[in-house]
N, C-alpha and C. Protein backbone atom coordinates (compact mmCIF):
# COMPACT_ATOMS: atom_id res chain seq x y z
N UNK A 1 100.71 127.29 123.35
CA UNK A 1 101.52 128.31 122.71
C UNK A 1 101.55 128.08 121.20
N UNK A 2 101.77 129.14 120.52
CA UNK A 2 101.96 129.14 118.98
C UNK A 2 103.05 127.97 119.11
N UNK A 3 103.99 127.98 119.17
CA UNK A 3 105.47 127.09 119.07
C UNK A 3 104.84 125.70 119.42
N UNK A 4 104.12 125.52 120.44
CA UNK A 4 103.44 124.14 120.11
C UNK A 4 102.58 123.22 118.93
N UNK A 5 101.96 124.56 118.32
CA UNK A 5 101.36 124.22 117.26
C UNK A 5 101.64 123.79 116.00
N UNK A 6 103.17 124.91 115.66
CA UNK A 6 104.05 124.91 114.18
C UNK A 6 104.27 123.57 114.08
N UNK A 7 104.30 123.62 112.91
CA UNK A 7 105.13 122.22 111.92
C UNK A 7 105.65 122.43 110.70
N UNK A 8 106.47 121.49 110.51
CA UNK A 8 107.31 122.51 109.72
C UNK A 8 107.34 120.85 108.57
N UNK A 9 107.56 120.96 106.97
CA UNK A 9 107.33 119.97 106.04
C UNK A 9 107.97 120.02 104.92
N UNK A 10 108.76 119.09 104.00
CA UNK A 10 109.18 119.32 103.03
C UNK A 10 108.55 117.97 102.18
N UNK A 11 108.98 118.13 100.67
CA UNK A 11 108.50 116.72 100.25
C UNK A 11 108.78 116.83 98.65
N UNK A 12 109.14 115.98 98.41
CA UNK A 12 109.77 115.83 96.90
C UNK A 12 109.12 115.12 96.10
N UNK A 13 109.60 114.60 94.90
CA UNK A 13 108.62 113.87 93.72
C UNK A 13 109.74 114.11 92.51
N UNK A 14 110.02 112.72 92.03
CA UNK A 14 110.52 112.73 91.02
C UNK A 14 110.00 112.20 90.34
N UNK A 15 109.93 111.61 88.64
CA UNK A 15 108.94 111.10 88.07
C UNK A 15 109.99 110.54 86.74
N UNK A 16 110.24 109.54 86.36
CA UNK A 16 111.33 108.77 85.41
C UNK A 16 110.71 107.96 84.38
N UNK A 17 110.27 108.71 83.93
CA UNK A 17 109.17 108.16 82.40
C UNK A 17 110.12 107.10 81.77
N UNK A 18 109.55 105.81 81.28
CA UNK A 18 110.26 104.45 81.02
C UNK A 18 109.80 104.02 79.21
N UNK A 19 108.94 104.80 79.08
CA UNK A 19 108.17 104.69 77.65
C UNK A 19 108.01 106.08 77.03
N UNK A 20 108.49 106.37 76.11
CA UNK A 20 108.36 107.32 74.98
C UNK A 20 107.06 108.38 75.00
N UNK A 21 106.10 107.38 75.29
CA UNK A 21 104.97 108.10 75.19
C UNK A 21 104.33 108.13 76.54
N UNK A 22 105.36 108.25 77.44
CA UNK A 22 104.76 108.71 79.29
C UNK A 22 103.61 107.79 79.55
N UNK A 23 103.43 106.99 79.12
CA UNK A 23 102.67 106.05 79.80
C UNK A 23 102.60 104.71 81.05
N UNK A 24 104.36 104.85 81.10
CA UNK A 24 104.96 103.48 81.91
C UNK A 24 106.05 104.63 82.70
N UNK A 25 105.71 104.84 84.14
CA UNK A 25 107.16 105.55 84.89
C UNK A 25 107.17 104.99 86.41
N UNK A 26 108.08 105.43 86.91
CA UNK A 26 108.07 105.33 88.38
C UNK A 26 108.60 106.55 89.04
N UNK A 27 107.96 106.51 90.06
CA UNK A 27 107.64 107.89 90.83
C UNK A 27 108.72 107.69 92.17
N UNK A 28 109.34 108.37 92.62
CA UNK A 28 109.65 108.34 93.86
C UNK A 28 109.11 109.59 94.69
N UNK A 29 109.03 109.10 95.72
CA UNK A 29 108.18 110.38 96.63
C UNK A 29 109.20 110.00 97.98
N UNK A 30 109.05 111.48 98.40
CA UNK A 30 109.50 111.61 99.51
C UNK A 30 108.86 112.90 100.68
N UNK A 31 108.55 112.84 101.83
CA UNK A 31 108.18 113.57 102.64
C UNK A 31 108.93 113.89 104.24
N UNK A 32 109.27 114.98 104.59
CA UNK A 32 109.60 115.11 105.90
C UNK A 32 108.37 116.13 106.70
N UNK A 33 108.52 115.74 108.12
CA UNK A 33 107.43 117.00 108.76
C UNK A 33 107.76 116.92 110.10
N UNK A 34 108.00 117.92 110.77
CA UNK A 34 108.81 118.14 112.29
C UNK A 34 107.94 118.97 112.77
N UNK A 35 107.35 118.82 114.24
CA UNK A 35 107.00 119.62 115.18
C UNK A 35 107.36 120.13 116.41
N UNK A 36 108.41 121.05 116.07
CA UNK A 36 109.42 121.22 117.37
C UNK A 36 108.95 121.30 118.91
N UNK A 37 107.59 121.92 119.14
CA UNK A 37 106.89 122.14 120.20
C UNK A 37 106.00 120.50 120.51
N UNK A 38 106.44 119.39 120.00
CA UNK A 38 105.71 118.30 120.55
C UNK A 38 107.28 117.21 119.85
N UNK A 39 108.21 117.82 119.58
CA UNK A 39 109.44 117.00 119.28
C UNK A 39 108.81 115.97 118.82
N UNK A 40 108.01 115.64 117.87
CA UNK A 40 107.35 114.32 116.79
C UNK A 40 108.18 114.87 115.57
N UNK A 41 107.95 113.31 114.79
CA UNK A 41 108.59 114.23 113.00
C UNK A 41 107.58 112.63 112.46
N UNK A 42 107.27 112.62 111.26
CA UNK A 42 107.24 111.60 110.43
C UNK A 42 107.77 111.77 109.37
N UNK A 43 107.95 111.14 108.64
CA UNK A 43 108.71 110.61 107.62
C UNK A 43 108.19 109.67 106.37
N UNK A 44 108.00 109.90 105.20
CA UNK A 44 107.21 108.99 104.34
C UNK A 44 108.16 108.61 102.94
N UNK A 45 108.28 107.43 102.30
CA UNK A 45 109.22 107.85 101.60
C UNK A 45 108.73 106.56 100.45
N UNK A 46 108.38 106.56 99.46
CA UNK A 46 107.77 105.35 98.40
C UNK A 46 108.35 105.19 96.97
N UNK A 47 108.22 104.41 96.48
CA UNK A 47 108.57 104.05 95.38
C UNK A 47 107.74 103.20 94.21
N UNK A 48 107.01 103.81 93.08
CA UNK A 48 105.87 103.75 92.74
C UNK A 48 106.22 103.13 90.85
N UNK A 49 105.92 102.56 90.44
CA UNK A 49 105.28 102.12 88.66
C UNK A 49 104.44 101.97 88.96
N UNK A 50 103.66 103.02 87.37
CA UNK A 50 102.66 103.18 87.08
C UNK A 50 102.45 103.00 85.60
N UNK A 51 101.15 102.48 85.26
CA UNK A 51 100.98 102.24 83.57
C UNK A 51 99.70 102.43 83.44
N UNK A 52 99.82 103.53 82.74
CA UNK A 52 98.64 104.00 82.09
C UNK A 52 97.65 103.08 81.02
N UNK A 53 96.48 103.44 80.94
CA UNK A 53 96.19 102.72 79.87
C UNK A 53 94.49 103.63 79.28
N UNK A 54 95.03 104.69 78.26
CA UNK A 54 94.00 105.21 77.39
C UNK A 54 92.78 104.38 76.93
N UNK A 55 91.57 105.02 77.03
CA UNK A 55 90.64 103.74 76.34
C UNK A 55 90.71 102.61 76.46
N UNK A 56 91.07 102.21 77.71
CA UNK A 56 90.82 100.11 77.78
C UNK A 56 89.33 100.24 77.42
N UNK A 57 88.68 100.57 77.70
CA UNK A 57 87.06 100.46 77.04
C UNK A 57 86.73 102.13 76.51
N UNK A 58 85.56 102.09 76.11
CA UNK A 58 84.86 103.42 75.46
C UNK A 58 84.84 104.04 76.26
N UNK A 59 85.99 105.48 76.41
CA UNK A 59 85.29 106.66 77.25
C UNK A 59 86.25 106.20 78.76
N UNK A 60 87.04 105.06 78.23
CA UNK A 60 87.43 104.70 80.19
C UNK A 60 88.72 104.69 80.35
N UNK A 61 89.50 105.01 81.12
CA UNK A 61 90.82 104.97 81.29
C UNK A 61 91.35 104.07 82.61
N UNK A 62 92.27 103.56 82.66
CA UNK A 62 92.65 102.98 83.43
C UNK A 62 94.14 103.07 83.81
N UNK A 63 94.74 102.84 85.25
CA UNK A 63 95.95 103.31 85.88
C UNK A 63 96.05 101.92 87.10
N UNK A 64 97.25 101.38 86.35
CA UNK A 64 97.72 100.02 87.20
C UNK A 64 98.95 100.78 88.24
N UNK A 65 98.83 100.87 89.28
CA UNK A 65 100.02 101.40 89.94
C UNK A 65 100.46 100.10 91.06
N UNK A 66 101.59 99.48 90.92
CA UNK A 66 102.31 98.92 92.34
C UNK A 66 103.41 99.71 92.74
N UNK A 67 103.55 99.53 94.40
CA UNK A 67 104.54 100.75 94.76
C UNK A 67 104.78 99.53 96.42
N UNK A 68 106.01 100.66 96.67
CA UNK A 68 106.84 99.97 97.91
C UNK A 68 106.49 101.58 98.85
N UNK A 69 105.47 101.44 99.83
CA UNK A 69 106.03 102.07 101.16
C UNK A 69 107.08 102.23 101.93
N UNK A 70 108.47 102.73 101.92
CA UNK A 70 109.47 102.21 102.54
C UNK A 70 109.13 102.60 104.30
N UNK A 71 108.81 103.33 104.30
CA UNK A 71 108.82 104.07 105.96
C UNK A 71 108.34 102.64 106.57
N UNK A 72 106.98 102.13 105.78
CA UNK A 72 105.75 101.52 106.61
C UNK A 72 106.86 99.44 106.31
N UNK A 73 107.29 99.61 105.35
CA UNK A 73 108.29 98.50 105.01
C UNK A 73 107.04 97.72 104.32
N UNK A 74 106.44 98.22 103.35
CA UNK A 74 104.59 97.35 103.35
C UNK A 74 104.33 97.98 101.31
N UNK A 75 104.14 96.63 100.69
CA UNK A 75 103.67 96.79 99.12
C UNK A 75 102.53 96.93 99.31
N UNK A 76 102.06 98.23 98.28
CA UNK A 76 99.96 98.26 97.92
C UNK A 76 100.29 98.02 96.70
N UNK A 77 99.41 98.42 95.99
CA UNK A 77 98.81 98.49 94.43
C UNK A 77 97.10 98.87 94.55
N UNK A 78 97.27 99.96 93.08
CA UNK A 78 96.16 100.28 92.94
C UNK A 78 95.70 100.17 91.17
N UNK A 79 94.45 99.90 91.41
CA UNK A 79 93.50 100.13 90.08
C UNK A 79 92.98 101.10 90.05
N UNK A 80 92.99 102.11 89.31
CA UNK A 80 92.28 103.29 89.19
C UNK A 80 91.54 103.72 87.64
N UNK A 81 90.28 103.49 87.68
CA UNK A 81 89.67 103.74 86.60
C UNK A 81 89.41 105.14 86.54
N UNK A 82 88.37 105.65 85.42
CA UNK A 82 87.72 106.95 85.87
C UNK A 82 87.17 107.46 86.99
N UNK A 83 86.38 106.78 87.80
CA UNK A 83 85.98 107.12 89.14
C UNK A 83 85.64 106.47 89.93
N UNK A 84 86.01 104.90 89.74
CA UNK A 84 86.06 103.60 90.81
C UNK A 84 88.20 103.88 90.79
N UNK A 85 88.18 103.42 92.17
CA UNK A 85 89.56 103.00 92.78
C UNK A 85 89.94 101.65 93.52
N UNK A 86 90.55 100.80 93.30
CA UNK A 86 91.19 99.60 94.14
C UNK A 86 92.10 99.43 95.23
N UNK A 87 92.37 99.78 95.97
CA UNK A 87 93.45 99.72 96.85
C UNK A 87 93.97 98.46 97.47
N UNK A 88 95.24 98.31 97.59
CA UNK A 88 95.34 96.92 98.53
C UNK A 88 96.83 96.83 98.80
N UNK A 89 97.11 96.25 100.05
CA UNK A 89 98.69 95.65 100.51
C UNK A 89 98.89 94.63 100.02
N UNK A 90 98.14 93.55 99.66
CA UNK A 90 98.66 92.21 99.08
C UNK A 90 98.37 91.68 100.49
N UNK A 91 97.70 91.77 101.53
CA UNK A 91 97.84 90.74 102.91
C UNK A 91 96.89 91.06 103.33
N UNK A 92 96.10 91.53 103.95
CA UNK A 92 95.09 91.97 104.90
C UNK A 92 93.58 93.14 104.62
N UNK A 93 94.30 94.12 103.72
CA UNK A 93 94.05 95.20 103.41
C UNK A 93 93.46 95.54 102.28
N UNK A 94 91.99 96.08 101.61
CA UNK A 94 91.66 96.30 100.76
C UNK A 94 90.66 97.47 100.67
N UNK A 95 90.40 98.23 99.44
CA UNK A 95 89.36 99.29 99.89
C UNK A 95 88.71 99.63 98.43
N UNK A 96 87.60 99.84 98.05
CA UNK A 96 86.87 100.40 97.27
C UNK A 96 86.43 102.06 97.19
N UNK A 97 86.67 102.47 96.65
CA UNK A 97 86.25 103.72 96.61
C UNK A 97 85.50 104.36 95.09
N UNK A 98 84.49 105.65 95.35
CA UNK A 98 83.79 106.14 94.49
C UNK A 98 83.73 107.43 93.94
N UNK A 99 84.51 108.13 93.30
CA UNK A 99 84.72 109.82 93.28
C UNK A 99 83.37 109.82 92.37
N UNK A 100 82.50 110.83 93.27
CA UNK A 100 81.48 111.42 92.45
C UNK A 100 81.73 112.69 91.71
């Protein structure tokens, strides 16, 4: 049935700039999502600093982010250059990635 399928989602984002020149903030995020026809919901909810950094080399930018998963109860952090990415929990977990 249709009614099995719906889902229904909300999700927020605040953003609390810590430096003058928006380069140092922390993000809070939040997400809800309910599927009345399979009674599931998840829930996502994080807490993020981030620091920019213009030109660390010629032409390159770079983005230090550590953040708290609260749902998952679990810290990542990421490196994000121009089009290499770092990912990681600090325990187990790591990932490389390549935006072409």
């Amino acid at each position: 049935s249709i009614r099995a399928q719906l889902s229904y989602g909300a999700s927020a984002r605040k953003t609390f700039e810590l430096s003058s020149d928006g380069l140092l903030s922390v993000d809070l995020k939040a997400a809800y999502a309910y599927a009345p026809g399979r009674k599931a919901h998840m829930w996502k909810s994080k807490l993020e600093l981030s620091q920019k950094i213009f030109n660390f080399t010629e032409d390159q930018d770079l983005r230090l982010q550590l953040g708290y998963d609260l749902a998952n109860k679990q810290p990542y952090g990421q490196i994000r250059e121009n089009n290499w990415t770092l990912n990681t929990n600090f325990r187990d977990t790591w990932s490389i990635s390549y935006d072409l």
